[in-house]
N, C-alpha and C. Protein backbone atom coordinates (compact mmCIF):
# COMPACT_ATOMS: atom_id res chain seq x y z
N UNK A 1 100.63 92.87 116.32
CA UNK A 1 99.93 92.38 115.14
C UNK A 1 99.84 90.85 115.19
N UNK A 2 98.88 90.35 114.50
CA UNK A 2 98.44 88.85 114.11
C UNK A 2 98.60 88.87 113.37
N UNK A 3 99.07 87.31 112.90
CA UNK A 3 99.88 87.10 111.54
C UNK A 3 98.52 86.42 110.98
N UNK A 4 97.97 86.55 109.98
CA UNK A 4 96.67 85.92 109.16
C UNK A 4 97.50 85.19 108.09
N UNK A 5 97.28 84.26 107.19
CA UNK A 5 97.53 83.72 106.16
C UNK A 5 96.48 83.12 105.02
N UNK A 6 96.39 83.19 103.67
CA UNK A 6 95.79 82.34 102.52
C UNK A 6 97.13 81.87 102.03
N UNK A 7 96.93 80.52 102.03
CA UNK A 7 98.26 79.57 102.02
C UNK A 7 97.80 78.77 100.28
N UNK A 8 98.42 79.31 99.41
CA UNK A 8 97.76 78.71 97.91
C UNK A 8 98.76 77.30 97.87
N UNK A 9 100.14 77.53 98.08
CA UNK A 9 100.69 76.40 97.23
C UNK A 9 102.39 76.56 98.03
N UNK A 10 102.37 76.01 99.43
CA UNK A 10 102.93 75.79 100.36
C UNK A 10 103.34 74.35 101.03
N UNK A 11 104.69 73.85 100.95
CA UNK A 11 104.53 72.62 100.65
C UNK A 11 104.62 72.29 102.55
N UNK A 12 103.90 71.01 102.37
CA UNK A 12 103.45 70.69 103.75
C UNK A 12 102.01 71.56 104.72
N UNK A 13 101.66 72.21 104.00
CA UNK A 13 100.66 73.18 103.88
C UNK A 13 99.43 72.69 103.31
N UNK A 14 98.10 72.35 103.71
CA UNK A 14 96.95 72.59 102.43
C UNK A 14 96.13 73.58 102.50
N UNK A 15 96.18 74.03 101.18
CA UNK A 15 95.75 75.00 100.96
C UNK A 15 94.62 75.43 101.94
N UNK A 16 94.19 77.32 102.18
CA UNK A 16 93.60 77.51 103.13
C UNK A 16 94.14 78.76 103.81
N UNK A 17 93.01 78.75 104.59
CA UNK A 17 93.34 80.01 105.14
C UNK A 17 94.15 79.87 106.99
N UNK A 18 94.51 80.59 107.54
CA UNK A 18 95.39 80.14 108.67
C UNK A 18 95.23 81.34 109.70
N UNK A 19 95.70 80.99 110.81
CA UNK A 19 96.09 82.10 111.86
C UNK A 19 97.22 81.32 112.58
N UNK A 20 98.49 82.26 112.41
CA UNK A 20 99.97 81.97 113.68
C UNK A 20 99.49 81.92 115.15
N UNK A 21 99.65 81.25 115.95
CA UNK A 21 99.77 81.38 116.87
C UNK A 21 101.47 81.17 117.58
N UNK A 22 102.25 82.58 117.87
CA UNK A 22 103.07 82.85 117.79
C UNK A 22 103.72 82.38 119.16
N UNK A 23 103.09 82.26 119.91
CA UNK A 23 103.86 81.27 121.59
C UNK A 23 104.02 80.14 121.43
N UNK A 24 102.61 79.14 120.41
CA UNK A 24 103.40 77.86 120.39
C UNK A 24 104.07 77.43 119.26
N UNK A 25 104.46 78.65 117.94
CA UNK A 25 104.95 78.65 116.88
C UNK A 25 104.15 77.24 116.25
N UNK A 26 102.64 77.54 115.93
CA UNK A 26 101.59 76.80 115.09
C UNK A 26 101.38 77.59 114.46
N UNK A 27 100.33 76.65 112.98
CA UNK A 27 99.70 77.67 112.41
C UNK A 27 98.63 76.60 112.63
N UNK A 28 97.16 77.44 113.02
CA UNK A 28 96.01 76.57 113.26
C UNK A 28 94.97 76.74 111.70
N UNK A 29 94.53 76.21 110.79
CA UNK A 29 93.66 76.18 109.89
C UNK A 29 92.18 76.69 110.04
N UNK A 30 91.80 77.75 109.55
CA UNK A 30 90.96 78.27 110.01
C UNK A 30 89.62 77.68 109.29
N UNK A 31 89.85 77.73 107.32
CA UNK A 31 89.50 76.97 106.40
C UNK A 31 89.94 76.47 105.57
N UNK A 32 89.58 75.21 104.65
CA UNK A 32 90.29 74.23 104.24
C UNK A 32 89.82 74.97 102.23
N UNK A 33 90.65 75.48 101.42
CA UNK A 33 90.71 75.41 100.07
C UNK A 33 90.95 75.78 99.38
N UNK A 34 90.38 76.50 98.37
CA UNK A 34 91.07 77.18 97.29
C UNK A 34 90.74 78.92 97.55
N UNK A 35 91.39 79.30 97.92
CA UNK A 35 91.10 80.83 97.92
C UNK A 35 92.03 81.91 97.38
N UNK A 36 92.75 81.26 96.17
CA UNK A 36 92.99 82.41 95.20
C UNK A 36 92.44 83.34 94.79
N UNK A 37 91.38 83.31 94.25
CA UNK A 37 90.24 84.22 93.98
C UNK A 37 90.10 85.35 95.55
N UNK A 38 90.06 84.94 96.57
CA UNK A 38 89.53 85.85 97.31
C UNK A 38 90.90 86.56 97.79
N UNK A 39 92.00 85.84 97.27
CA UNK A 39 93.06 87.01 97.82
C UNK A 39 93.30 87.57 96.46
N UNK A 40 93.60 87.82 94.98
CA UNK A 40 93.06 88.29 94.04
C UNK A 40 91.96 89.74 94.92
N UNK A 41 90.70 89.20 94.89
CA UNK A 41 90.06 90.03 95.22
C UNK A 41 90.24 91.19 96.57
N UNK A 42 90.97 90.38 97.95
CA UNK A 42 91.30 91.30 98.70
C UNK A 42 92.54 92.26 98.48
N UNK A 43 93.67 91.75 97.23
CA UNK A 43 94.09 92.67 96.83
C UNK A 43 93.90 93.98 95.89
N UNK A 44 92.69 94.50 95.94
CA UNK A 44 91.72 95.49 95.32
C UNK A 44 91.92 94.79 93.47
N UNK A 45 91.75 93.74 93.54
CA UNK A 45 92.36 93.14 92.07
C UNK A 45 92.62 93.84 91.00
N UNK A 46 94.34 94.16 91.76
CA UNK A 46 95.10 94.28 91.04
C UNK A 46 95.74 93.60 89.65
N UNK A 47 95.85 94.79 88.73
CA UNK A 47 96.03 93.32 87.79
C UNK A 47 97.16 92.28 87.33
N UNK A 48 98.41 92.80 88.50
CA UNK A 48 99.23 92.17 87.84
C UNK A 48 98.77 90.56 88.48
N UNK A 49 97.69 89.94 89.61
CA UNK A 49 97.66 89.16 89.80
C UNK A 49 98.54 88.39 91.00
N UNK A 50 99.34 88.92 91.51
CA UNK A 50 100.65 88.68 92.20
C UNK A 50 99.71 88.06 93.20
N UNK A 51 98.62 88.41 93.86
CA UNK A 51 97.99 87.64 95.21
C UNK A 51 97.51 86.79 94.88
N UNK A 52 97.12 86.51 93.51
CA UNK A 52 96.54 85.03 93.36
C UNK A 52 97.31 84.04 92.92
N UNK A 53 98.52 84.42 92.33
CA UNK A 53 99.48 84.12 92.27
C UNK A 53 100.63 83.33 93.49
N UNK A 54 100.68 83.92 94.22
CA UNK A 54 101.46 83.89 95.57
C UNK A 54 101.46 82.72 96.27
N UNK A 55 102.47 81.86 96.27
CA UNK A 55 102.51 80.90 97.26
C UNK A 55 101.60 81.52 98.71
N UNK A 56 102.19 82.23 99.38
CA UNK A 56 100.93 82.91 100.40
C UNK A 56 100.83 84.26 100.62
N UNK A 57 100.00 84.28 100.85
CA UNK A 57 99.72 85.77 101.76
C UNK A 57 99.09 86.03 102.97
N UNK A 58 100.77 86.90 103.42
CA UNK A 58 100.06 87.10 104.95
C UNK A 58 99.33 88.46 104.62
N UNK A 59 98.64 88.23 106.07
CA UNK A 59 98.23 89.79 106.37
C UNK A 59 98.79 89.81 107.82
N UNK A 60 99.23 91.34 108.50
CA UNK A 60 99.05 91.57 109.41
C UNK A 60 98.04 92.14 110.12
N UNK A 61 97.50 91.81 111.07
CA UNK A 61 96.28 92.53 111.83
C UNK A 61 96.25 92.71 112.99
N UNK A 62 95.51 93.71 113.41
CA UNK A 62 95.88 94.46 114.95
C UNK A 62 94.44 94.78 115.48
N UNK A 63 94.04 94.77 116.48
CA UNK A 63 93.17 94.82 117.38
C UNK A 63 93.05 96.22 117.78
N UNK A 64 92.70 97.15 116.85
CA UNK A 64 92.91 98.91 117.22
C UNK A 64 92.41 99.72 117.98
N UNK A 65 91.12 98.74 118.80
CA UNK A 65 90.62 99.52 119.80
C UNK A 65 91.49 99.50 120.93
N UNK A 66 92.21 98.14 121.19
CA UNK A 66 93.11 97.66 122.46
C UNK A 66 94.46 98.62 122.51
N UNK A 67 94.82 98.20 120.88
CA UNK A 67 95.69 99.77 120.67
C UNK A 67 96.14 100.91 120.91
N UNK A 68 94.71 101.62 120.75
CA UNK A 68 94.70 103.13 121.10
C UNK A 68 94.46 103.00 122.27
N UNK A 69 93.77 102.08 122.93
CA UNK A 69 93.50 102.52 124.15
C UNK A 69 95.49 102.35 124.93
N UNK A 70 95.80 101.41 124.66
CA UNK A 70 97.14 101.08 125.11
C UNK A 70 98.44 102.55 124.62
N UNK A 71 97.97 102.77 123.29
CA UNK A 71 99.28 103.37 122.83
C UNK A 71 98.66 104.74 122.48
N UNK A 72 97.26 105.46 122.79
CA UNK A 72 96.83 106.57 122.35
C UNK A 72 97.01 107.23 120.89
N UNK A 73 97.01 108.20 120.50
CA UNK A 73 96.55 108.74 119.20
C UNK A 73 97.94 108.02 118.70
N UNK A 74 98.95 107.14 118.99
CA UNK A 74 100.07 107.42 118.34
C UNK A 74 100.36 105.45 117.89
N UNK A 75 99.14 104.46 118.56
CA UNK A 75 98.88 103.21 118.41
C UNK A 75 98.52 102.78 116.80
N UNK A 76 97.92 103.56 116.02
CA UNK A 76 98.21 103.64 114.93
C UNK A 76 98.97 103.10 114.40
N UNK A 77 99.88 104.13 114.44
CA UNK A 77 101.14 104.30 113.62
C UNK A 77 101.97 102.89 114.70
N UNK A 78 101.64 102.65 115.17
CA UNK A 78 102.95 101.79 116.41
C UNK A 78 102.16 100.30 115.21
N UNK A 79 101.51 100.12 115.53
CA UNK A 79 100.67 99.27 114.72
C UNK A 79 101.44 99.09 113.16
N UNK A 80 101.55 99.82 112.62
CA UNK A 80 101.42 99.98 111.11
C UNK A 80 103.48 99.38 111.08
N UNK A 81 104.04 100.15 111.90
CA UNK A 81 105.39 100.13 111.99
C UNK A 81 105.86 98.80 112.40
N UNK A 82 105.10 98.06 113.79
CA UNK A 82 105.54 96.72 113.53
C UNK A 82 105.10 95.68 112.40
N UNK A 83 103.88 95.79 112.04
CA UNK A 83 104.11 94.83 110.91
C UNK A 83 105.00 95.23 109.46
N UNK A 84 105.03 96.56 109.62
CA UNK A 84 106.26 96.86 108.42
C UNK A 84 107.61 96.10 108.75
N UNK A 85 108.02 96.38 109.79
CA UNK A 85 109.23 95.78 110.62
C UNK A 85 109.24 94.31 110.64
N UNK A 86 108.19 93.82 110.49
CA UNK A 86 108.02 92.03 110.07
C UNK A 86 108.04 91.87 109.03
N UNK A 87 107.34 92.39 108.00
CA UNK A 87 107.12 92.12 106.85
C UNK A 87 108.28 91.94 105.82
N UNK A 88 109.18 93.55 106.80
CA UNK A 88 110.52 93.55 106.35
C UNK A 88 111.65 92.35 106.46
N UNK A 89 111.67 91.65 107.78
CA UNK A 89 112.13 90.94 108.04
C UNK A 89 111.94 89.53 106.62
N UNK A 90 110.52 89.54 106.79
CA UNK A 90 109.96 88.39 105.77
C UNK A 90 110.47 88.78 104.44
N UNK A 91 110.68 90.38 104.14
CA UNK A 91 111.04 90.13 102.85
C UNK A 91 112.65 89.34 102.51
N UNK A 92 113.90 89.78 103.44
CA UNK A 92 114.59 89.12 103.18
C UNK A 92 114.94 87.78 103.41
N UNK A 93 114.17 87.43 104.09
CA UNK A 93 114.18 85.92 104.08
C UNK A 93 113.68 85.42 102.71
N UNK A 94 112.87 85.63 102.49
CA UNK A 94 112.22 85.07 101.21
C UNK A 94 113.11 85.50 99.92
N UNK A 95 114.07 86.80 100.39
CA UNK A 95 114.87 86.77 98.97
C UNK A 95 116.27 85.80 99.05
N UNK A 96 116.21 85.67 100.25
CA UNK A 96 117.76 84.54 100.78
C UNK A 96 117.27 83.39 100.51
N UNK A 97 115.81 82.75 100.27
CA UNK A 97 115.60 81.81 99.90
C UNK A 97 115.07 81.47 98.27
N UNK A 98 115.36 82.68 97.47
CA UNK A 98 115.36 83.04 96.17
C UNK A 98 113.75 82.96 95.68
N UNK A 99 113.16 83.52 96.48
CA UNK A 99 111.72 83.49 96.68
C UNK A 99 111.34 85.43 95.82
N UNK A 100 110.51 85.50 95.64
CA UNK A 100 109.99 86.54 95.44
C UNK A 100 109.11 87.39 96.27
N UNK A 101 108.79 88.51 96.96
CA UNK A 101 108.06 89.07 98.15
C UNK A 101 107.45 90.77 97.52
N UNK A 102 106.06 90.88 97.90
CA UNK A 102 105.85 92.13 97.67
C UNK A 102 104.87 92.85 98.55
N UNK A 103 104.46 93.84 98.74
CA UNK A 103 103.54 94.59 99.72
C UNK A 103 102.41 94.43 98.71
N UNK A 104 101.15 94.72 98.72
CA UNK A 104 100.30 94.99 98.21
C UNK A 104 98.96 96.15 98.93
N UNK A 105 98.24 96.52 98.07
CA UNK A 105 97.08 96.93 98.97
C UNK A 105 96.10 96.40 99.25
N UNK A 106 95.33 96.63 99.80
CA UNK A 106 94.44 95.54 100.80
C UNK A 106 92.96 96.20 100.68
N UNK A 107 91.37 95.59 100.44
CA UNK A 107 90.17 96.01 100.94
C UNK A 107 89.93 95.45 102.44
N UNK A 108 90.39 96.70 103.38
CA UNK A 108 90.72 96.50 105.08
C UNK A 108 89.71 95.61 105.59
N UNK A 109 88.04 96.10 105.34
CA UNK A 109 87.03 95.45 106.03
C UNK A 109 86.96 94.11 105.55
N UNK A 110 86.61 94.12 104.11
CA UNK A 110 87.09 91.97 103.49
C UNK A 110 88.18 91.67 103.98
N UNK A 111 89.24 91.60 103.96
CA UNK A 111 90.40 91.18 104.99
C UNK A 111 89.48 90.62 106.08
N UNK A 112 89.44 91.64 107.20
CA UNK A 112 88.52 90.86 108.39
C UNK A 112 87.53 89.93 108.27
N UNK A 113 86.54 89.80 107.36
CA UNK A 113 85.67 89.13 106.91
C UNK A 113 85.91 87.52 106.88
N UNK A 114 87.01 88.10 105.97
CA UNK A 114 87.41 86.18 105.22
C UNK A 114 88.02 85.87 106.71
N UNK A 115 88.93 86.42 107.47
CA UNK A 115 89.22 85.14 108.68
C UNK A 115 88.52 85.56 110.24
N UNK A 116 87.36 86.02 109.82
CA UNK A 116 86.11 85.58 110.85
C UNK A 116 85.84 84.50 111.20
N UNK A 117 85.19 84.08 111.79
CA UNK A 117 84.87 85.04 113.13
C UNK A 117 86.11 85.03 113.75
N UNK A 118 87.43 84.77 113.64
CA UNK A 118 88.70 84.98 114.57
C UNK A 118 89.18 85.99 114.28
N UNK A 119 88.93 86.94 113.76
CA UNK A 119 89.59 88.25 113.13
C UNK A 119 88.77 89.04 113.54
N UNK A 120 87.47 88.97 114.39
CA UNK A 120 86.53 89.88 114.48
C UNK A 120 87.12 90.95 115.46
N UNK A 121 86.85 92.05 115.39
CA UNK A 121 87.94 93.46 115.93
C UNK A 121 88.72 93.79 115.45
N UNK A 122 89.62 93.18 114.32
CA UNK A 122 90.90 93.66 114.01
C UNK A 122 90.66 94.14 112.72
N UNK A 123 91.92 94.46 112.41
CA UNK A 123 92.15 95.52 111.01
C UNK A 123 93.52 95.18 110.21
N UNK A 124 93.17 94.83 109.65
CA UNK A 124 94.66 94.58 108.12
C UNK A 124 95.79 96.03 108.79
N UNK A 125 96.77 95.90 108.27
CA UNK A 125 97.79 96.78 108.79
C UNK A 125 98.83 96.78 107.47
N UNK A 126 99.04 95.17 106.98
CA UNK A 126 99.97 94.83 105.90
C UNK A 126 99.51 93.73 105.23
N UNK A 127 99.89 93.85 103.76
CA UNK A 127 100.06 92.42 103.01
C UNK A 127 100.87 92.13 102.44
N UNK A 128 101.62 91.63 102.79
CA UNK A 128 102.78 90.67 101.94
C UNK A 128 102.58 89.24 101.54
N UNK A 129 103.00 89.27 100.38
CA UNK A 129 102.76 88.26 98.91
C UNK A 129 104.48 87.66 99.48
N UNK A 130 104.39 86.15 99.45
CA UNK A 130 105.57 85.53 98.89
C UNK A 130 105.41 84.09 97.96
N UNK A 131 106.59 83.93 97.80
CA UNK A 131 106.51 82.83 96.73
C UNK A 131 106.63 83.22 95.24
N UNK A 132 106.81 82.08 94.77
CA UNK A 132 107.04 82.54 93.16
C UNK A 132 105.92 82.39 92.49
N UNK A 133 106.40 83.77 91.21
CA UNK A 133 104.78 83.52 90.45
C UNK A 133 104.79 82.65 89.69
N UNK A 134 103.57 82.26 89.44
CA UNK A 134 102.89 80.88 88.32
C UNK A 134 103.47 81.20 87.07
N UNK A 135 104.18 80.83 86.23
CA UNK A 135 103.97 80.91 85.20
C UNK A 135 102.92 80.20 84.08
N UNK A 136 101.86 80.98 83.18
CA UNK A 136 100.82 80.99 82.33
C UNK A 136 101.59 80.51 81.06
């Protein structure tokens, strides 16, 4: 999986959208602004708000044709399990750092959309929300 990010309110961070690049431990800026609203919206807007809310949100994403071809009917699921297995990881970090973390659900094809053209082939797998919420 590829780690995607909408980075709202991350300090040393401006706001924006991101992609990890995990060998040279960067994150490269894909676009520069406010995109609460569109993670709001890629979380099927939900109402408690938590994605627009969210210091960030990753997504994980996977390349599923390379997948199956690599891991057959069972790349899927191999897919789905490592970014659970990260996400997991991320959640306790973020609670050791007295942070707040949640899964959410995702509209799979907008996901890809918003971090096009570098996302083109892949597929959402996970979303995890961290950071604390805003208080209104």
């Amino acid at each position: 999986n590829d780690i995607y990010v909408i980075v709202n309110a991350v300090d040393g961070l401006d706001p924006g959208t991101y992609v990890l690049h995990r060998d040279a431990r960067a994150l490269e800026q894909l676009a520069g602004g406010d995109f609460r609203e569109q993670a709001q919206i890629l979380s099927c807007s939900q109402p408690t708000e938590l994605a627009r809310d969210a210091s960030a949100n990753i997504f994980f994403m996977c390349d599923l044709e390379a997948t199956l071809k690599a891991f057959g009917n069972r790349g899927y699921r191999a897919a789905q399990l490592e970014a659970s297995i990260s996400a997991g990881r991320m959640y306790l970090g973020a609670y050791a750092q007295g942070l707040g973390a949640t899964g959410l659900t995702f509209v799979d094809d907008e996901v890809t959309k918003l971090f096009s053209p570098h996302a083109v082939g892949k597929s959402a797998m996970f979303l995890l929300t961290l950071g604390k919420r805003l208080r209104k």
